[in-house]
C-alpha atoms as a PDB file:
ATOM      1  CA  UNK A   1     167.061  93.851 259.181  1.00  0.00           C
ATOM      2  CA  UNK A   2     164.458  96.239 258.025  1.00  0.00           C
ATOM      3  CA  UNK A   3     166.155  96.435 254.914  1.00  0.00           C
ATOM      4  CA  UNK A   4     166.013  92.867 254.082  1.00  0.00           C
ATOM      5  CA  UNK A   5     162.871  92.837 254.980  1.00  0.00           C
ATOM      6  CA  UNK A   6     161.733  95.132 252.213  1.00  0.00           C
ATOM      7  CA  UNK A   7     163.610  93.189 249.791  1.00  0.00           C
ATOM      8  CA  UNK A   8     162.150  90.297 251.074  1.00  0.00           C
ATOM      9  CA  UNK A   9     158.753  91.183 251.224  1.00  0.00           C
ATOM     10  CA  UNK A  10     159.246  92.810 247.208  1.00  0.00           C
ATOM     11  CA  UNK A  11     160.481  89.399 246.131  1.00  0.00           C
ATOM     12  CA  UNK A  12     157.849  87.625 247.285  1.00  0.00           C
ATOM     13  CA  UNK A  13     155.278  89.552 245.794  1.00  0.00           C
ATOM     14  CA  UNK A  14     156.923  89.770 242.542  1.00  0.00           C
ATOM     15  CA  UNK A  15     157.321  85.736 243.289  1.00  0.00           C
ATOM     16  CA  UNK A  16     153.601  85.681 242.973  1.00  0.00           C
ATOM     17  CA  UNK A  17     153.247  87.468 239.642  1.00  0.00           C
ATOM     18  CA  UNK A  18     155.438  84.957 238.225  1.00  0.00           C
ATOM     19  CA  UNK A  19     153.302  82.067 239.618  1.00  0.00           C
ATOM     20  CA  UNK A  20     150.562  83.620 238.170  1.00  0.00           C
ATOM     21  CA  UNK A  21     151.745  83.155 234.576  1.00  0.00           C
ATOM     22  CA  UNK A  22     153.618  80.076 235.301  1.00  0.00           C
ATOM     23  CA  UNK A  23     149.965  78.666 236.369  1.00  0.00           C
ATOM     24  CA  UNK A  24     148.971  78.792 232.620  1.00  0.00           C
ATOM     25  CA  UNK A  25     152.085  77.152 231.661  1.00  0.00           C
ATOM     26  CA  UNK A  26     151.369  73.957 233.876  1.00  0.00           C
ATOM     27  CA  UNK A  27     147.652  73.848 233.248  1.00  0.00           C
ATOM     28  CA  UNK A  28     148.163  73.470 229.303  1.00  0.00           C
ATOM     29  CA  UNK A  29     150.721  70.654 230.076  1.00  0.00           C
ATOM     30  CA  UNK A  30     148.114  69.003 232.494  1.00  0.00           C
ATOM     31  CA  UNK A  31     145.972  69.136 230.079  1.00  0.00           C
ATOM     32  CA  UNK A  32     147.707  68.555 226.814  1.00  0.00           C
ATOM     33  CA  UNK A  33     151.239  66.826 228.047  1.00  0.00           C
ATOM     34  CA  UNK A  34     152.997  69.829 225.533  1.00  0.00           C
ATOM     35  CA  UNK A  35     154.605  72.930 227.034  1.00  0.00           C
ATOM     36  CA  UNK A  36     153.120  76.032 226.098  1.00  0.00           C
ATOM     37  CA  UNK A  37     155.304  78.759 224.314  1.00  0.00           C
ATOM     38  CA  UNK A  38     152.768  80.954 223.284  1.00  0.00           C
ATOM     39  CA  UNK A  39     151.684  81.694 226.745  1.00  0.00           C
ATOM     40  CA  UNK A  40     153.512  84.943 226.725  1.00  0.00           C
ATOM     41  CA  UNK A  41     151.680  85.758 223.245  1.00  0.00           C
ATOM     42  CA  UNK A  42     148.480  84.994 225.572  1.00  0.00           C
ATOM     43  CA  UNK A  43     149.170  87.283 228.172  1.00  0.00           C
ATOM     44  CA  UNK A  44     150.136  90.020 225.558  1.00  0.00           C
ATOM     45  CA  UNK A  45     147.012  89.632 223.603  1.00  0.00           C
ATOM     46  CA  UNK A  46     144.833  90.006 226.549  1.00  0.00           C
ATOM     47  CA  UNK A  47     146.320  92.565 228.099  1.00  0.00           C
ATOM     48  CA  UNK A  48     145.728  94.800 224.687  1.00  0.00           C
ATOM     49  CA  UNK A  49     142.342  93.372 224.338  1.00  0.00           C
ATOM     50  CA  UNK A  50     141.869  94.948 227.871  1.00  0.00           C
ATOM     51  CA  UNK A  51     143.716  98.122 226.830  1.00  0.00           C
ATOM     52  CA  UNK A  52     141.970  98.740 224.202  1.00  0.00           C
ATOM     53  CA  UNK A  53     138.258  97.850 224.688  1.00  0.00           C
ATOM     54  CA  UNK A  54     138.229 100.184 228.275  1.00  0.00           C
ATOM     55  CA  UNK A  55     139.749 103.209 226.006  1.00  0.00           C
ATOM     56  CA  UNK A  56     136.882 102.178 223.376  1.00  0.00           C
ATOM     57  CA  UNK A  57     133.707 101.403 224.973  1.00  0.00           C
ATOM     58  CA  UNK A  58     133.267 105.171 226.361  1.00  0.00           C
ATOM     59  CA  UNK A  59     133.740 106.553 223.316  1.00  0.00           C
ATOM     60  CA  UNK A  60     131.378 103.828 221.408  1.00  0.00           C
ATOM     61  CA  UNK A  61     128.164 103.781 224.478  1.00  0.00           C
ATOM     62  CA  UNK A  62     129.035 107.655 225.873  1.00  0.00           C
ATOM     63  CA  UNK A  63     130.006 107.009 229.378  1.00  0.00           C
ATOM     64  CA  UNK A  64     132.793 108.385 231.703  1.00  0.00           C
ATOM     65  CA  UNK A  65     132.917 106.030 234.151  1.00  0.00           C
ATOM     66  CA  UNK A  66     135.907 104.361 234.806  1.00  0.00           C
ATOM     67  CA  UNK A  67     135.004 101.423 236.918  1.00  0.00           C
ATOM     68  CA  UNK A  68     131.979 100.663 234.254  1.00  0.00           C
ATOM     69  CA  UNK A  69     134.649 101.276 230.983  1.00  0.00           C
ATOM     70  CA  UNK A  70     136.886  98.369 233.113  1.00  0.00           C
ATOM     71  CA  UNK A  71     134.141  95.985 233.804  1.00  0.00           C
ATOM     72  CA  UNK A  72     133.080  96.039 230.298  1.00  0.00           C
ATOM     73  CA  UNK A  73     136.495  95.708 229.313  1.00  0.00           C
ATOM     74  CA  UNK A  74     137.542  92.999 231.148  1.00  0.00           C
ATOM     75  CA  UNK A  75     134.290  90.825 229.845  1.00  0.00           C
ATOM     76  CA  UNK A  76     135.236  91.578 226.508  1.00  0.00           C
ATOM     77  CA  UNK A  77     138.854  90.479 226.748  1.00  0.00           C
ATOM     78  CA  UNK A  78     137.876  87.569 228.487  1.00  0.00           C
ATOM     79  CA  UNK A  79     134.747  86.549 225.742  1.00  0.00           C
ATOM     80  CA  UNK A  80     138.047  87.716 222.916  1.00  0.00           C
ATOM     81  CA  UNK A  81     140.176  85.095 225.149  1.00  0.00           C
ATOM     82  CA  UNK A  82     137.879  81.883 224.987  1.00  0.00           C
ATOM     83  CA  UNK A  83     136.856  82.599 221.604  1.00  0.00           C
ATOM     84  CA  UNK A  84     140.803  82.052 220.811  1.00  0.00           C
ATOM     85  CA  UNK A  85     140.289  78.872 222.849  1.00  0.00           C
ATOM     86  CA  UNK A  86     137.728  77.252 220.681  1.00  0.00           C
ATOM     87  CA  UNK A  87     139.954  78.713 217.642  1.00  0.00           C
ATOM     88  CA  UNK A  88     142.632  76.972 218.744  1.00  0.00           C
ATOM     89  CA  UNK A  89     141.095  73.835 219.786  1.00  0.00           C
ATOM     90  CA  UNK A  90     139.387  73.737 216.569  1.00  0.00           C
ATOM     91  CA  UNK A  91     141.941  74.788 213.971  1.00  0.00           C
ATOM     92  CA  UNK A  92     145.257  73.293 215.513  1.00  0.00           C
ATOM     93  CA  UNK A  93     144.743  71.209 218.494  1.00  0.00           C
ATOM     94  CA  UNK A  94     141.987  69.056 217.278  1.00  0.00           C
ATOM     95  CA  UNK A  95     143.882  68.335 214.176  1.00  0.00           C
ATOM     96  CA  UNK A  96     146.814  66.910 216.371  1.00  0.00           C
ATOM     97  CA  UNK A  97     145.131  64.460 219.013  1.00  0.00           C
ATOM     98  CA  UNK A  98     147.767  61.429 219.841  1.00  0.00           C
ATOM     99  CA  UNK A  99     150.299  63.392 217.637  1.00  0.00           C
ATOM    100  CA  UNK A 100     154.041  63.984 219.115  1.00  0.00           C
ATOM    101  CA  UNK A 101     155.053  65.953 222.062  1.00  0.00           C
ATOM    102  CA  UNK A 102     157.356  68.001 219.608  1.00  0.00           C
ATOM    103  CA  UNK A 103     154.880  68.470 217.619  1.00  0.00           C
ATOM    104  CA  UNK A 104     152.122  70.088 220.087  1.00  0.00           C
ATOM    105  CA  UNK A 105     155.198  72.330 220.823  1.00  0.00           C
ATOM    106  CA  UNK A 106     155.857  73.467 217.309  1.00  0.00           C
ATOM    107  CA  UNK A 107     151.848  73.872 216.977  1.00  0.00           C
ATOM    108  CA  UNK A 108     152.284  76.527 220.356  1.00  0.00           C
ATOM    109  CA  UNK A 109     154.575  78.451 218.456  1.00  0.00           C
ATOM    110  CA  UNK A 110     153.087  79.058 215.756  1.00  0.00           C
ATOM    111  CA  UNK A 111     149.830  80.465 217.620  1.00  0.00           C
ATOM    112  CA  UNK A 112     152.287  82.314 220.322  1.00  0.00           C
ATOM    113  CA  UNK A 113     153.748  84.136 216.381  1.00  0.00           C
ATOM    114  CA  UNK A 114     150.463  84.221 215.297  1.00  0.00           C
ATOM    115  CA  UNK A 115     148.846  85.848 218.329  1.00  0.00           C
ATOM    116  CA  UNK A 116     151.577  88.153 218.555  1.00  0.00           C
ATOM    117  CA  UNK A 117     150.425  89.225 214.783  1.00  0.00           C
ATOM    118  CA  UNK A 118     146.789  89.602 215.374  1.00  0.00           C
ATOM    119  CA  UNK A 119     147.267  91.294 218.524  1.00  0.00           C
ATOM    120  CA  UNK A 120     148.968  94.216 216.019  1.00  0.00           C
ATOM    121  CA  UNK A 121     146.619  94.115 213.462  1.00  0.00           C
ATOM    122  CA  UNK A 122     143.397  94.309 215.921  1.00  0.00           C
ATOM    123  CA  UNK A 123     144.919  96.543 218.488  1.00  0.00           C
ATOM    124  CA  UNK A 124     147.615  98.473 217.046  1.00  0.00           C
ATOM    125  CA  UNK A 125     151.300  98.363 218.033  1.00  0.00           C
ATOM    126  CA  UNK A 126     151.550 101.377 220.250  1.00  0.00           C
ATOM    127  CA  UNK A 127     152.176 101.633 224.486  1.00  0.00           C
ATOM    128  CA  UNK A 128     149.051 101.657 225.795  1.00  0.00           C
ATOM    129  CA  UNK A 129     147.779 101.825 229.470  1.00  0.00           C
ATOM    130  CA  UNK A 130     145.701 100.007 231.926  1.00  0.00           C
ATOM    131  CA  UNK A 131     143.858 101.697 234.436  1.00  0.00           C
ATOM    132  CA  UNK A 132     142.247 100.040 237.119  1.00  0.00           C
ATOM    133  CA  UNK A 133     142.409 102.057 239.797  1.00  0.00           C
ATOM    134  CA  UNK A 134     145.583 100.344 241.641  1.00  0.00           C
ATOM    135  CA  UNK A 135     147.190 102.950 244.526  1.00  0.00           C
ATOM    136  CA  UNK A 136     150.361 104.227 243.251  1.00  0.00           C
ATOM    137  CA  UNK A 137     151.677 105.830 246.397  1.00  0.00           C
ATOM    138  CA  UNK A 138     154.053 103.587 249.314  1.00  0.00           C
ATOM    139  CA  UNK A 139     153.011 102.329 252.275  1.00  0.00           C
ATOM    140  CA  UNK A 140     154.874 102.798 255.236  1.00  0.00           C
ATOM    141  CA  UNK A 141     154.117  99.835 257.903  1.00  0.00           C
ATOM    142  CA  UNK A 142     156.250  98.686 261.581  1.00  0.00           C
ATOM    143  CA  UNK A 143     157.801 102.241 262.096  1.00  0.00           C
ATOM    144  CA  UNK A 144     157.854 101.487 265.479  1.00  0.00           C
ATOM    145  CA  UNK A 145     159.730  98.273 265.124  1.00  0.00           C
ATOM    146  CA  UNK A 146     162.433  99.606 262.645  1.00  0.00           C
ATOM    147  CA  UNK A 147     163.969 102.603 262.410  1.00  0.00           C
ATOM    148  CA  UNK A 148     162.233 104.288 259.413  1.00  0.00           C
ATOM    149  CA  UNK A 149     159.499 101.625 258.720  1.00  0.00           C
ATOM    150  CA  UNK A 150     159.676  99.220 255.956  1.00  0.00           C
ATOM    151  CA  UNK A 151     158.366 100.789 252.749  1.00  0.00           C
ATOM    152  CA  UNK A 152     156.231  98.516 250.607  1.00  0.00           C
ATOM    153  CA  UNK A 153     154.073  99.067 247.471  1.00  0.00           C
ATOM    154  CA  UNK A 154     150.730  99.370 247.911  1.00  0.00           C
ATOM    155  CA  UNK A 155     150.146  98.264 243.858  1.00  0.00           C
ATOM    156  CA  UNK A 156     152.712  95.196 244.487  1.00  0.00           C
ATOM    157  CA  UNK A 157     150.568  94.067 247.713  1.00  0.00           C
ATOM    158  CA  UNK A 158     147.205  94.409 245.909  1.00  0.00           C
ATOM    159  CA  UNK A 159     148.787  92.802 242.615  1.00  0.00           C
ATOM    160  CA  UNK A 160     150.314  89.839 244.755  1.00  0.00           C
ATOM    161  CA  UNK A 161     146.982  89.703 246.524  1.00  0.00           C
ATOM    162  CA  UNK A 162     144.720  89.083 243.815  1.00  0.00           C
ATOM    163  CA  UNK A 163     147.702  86.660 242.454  1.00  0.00           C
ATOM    164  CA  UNK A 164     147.677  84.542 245.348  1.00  0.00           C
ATOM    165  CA  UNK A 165     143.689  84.509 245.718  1.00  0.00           C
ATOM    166  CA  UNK A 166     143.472  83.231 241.817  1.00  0.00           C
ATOM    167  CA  UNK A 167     146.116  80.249 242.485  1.00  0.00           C
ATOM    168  CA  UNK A 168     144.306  79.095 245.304  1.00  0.00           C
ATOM    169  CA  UNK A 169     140.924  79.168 243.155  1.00  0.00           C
ATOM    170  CA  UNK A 170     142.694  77.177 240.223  1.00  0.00           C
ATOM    171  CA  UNK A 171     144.654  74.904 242.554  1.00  0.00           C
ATOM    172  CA  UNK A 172     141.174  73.847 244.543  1.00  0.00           C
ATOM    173  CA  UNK A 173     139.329  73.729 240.852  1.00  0.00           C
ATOM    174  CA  UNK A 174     142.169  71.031 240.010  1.00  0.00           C
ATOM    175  CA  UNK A 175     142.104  68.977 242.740  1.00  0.00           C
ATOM    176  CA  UNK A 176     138.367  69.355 244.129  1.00  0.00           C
ATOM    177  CA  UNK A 177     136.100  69.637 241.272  1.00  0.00           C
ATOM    178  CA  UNK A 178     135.029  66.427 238.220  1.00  0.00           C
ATOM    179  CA  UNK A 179     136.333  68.837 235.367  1.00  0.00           C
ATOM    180  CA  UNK A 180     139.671  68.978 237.123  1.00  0.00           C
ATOM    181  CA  UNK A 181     140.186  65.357 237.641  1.00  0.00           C
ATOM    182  CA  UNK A 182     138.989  65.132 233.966  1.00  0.00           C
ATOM    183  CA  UNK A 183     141.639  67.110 233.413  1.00  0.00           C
ATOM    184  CA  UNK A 184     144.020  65.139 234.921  1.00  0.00           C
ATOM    185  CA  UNK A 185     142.999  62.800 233.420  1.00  0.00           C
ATOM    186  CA  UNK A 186     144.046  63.733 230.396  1.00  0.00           C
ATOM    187  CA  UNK A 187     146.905  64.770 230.902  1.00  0.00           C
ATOM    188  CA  UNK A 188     147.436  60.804 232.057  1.00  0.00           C
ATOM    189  CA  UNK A 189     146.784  59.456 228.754  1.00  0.00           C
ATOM    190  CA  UNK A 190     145.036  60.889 225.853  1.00  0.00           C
ATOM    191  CA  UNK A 191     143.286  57.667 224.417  1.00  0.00           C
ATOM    192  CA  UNK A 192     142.320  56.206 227.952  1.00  0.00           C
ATOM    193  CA  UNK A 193     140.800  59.413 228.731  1.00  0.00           C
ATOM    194  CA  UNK A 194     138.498  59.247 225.653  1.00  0.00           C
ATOM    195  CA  UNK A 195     137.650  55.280 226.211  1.00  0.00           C
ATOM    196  CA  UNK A 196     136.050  56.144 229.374  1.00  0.00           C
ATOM    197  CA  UNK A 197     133.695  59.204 227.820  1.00  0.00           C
ATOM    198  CA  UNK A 198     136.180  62.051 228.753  1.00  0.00           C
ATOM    199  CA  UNK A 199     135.571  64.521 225.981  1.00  0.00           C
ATOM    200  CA  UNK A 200     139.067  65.593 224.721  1.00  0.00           C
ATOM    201  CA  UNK A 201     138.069  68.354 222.487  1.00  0.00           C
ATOM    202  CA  UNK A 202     135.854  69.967 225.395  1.00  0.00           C
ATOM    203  CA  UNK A 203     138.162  69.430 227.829  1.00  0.00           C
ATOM    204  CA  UNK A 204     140.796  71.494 225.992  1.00  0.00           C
ATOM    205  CA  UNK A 205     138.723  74.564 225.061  1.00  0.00           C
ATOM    206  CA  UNK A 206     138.210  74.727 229.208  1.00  0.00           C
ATOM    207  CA  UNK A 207     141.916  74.682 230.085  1.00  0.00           C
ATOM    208  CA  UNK A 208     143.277  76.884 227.452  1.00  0.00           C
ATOM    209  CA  UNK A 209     140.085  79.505 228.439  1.00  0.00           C
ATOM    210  CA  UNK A 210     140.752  78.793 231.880  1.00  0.00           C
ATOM    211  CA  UNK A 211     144.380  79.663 230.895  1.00  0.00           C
ATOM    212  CA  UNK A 212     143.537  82.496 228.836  1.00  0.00           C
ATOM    213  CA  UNK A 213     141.410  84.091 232.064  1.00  0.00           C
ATOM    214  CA  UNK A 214     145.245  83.230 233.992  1.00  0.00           C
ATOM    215  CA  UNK A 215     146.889  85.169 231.400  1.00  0.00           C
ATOM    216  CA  UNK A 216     144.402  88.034 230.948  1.00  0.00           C
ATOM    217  CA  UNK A 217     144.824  88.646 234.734  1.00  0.00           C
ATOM    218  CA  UNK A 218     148.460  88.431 234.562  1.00  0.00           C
ATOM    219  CA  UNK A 219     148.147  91.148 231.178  1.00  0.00           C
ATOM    220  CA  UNK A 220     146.212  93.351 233.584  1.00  0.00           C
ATOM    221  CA  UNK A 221     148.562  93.712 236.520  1.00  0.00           C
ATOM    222  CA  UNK A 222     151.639  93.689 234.318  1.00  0.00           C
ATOM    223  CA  UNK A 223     149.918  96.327 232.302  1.00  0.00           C
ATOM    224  CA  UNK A 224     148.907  98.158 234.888  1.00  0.00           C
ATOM    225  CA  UNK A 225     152.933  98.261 236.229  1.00  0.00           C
ATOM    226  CA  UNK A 226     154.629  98.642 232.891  1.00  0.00           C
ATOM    227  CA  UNK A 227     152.165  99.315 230.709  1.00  0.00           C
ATOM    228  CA  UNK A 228     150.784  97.247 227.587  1.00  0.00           C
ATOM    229  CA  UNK A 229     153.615  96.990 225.274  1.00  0.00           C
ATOM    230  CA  UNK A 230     155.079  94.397 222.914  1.00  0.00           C
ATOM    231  CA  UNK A 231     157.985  93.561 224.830  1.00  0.00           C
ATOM    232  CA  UNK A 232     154.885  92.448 227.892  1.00  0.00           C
ATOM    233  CA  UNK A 233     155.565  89.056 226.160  1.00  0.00           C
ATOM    234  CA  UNK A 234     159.025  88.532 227.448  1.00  0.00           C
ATOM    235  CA  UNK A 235     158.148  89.166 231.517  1.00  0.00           C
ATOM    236  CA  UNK A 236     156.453  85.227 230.319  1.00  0.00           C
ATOM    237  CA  UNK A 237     160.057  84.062 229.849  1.00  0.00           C
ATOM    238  CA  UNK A 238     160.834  84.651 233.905  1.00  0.00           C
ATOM    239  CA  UNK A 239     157.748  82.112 234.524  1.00  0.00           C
ATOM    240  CA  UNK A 240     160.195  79.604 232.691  1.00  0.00           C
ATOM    241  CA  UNK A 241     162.373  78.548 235.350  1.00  0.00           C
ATOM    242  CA  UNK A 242     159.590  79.056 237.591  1.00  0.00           C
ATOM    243  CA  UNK A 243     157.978  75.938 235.620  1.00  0.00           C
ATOM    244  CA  UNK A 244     161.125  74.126 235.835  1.00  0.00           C
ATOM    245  CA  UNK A 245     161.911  75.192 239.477  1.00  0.00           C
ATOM    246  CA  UNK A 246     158.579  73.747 240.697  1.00  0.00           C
ATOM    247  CA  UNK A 247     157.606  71.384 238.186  1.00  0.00           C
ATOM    248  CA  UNK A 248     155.692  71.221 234.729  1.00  0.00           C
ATOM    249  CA  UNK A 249     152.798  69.297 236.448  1.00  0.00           C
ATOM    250  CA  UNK A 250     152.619  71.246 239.927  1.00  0.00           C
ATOM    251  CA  UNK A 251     149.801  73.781 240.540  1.00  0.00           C
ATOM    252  CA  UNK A 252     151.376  74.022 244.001  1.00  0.00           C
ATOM    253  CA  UNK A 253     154.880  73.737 242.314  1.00  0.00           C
ATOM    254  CA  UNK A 254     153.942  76.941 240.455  1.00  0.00           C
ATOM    255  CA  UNK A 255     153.585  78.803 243.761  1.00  0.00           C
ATOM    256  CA  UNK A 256     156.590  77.918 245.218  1.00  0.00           C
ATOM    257  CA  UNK A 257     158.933  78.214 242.137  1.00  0.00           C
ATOM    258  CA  UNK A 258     157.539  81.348 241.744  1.00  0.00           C
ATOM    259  CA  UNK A 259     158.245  82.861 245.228  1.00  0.00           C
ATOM    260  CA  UNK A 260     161.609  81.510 245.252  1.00  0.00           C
ATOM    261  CA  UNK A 261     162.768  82.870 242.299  1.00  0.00           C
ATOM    262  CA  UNK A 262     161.268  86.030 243.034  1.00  0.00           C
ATOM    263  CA  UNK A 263     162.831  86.374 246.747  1.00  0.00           C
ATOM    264  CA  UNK A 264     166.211  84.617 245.117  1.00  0.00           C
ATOM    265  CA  UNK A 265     166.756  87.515 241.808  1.00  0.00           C
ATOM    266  CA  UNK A 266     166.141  90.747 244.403  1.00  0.00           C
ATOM    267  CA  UNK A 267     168.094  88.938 247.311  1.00  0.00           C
ATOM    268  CA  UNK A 268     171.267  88.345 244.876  1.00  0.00           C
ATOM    269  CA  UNK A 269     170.978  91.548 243.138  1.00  0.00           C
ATOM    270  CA  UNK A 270     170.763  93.866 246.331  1.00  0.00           C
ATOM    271  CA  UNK A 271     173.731  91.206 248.238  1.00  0.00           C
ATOM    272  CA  UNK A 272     176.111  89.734 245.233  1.00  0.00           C
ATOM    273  CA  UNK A 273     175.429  92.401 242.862  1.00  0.00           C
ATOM    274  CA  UNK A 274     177.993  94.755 244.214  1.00  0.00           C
ATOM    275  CA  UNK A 275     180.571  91.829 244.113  1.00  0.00           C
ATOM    276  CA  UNK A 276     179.446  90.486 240.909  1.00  0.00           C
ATOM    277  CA  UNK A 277     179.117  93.422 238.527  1.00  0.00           C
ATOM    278  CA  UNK A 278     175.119  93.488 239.299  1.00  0.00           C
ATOM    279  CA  UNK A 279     172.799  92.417 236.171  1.00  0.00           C
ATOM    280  CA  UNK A 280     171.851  89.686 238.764  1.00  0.00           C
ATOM    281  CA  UNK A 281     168.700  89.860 238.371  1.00  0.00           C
ATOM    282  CA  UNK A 282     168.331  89.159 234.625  1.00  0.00           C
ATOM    283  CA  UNK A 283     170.102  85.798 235.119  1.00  0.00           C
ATOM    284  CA  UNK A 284     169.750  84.235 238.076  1.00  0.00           C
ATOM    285  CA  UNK A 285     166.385  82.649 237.640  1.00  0.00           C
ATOM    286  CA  UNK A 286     168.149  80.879 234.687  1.00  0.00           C
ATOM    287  CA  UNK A 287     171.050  79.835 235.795  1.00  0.00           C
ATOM    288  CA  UNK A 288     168.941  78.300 239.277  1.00  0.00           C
ATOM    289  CA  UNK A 289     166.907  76.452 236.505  1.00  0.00           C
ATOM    290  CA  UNK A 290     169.944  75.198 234.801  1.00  0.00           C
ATOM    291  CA  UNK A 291     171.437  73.993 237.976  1.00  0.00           C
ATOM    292  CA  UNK A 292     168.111  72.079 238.675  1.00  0.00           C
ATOM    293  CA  UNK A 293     167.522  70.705 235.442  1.00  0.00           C
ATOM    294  CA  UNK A 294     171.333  68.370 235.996  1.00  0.00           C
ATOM    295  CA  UNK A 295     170.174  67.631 239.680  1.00  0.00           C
ATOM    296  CA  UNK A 296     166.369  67.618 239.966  1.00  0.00           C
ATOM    297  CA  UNK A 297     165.205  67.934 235.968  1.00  0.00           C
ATOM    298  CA  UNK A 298     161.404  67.106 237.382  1.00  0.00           C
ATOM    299  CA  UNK A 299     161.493  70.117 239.711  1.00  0.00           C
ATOM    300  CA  UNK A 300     160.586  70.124 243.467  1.00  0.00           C
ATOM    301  CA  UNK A 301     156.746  68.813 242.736  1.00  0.00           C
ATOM    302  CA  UNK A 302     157.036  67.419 239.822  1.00  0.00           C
ATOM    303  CA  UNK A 303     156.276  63.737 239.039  1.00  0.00           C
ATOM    304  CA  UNK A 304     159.109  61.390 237.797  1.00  0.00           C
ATOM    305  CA  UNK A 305     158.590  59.724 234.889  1.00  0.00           C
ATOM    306  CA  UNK A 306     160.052  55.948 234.624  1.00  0.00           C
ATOM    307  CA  UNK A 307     159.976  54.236 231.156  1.00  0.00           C
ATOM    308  CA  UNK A 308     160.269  50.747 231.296  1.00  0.00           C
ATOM    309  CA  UNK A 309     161.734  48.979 228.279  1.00  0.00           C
END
């Protein structure tokens, strides 16, 4: 028992890691009504803007400290993020308004290839590491209910933590404040939106900067785990069948797609691996989202769309 416990407990807060990125996936198709492929170029690019701006502001102002050299960092990656906001708003998005769905899609990516450029020509292409003071060391907790304890990572608890504490702040800004119902809005219907004064260019720069600050924290804790490297970009493929698990348009869907597939790939590895081969892990959040796609293809929250004819 203590054993599954562990891998329990590890799957859900990986779970919430993926819901984290997932989140930026479902508010750009809120918003926009287009999934967003170059979400995973988003979370790469901030997590080297972060990288690199707390290795470069000591050097540039003369200060040691680390807590200050993170601060400034994160400020700056997050000003870097909603610049890339209006940028993309301006440049593509604007450009597009009312245009197909497959369209929007082939607009994400080319800014998820284009990001994924600039991100090596303003940061460079090496490994690079993020520090934010995140305890390394295990933590050893009910020793006197199992024999041994359950060991749990004190970085995965603080990582889920702040993971959980950010969906719950998005999900509330969705359904509790006016720019989230505008929002919503939007995502209704593109042209009614406008006819009653809901400004559609505005209203995108907030959700892909509100999307950028998703994936900057995402960049940070995945950074801060593997380090910031280019291959960062392909941890945004798990959120995938986290979307499809939970739905495209579910905040809430996000959540719980995310902590299934998280408990579901270290559950199957650790108890069909041996019988399968192992390597269960890399697929199974795939294959779950296959298998829900021919039975369920709006996902647990999603809404189901009827076209009447």
């Amino acid at each position: 028992m203590g054993f599954f416990l562990e891998t329990l407990f590890g799957g859900l807060m990986v779970g919430m890691l993926y819901s984290l990125i997932a989140i930026g996936f479902v508010l750009i198709y809120k918003a926009s009504g287009v999934f967003n492929f170059a979400q995973g170029a988003m979370v790469l690019f901030a997590a080297l803007a972060m990288a690199r701006f707390a290795e470069w502001f000591p050097r540039w102002l003369g200060f040691e400290s680390l807590v200050l050299a993170n601060l400034l960092a994160f400020v700056a990656a997050m000003a870097v993020m909603i610049v890339v906001a209006w940028l993309i708003e301006r440049l593509a998005l604007s450009k597009l308004v009312n245009q197909e769905g497959i369209t929007l899609l082939m607009a994400t990516l080319g800014i998820a290839y284009f990001l994924d450029g600039l991100g090596q020509s303003l940061f460079g292409n090496d490994i690079y590491k993020i520090d934010v003071g995140m305890p390394k060391e295990p933590l050893m907790v009910l020793e006197g209910t199992f024999q041994g304890g359950l060991l749990l990572s004190r970085e995965d608890l603080i990582a889920a933590g702040v993971a959980a504490a950010l969906v719950a702040v998005l999900a509330l800004f969705f359904q509790k404040t006016a720019t989230g119902r505008a929002l919503r809005a939007v995502a209704d219907d593109h042209q009614a939106a406008q006819s009653i004064g809901i400004p559609l260019n505005r209203i995108w720069v907030i959700v892909w900067s509100v999307a950028g600050f998703a994936a900057l924290v995402a960049g940070i804790i995945w950074g801060s785990k593997l380090g910031v490297q280019f291959s960062l970009s392909l941890v945004a493929l798990k959120a995938l069948p986290v979307v499809i698990l939970g739905g495209l348009t579910s905040v809430p869907g996000a959540i719980v797609g995310g902590l299934l597939i998280g408990v579901g790939e270290k559950l199957s590895e650790i108890y069909l691996g041996p019988l399968l081969g192992g390597g269960i892990e890399i697929w199974f959040a795939y294959v779950l989202a296959l298998i829900f796609l021919l039975v369920r293809p709006q996902g647990l929250f999603g809404e189901k769309i009827i076209d009447r004819v």
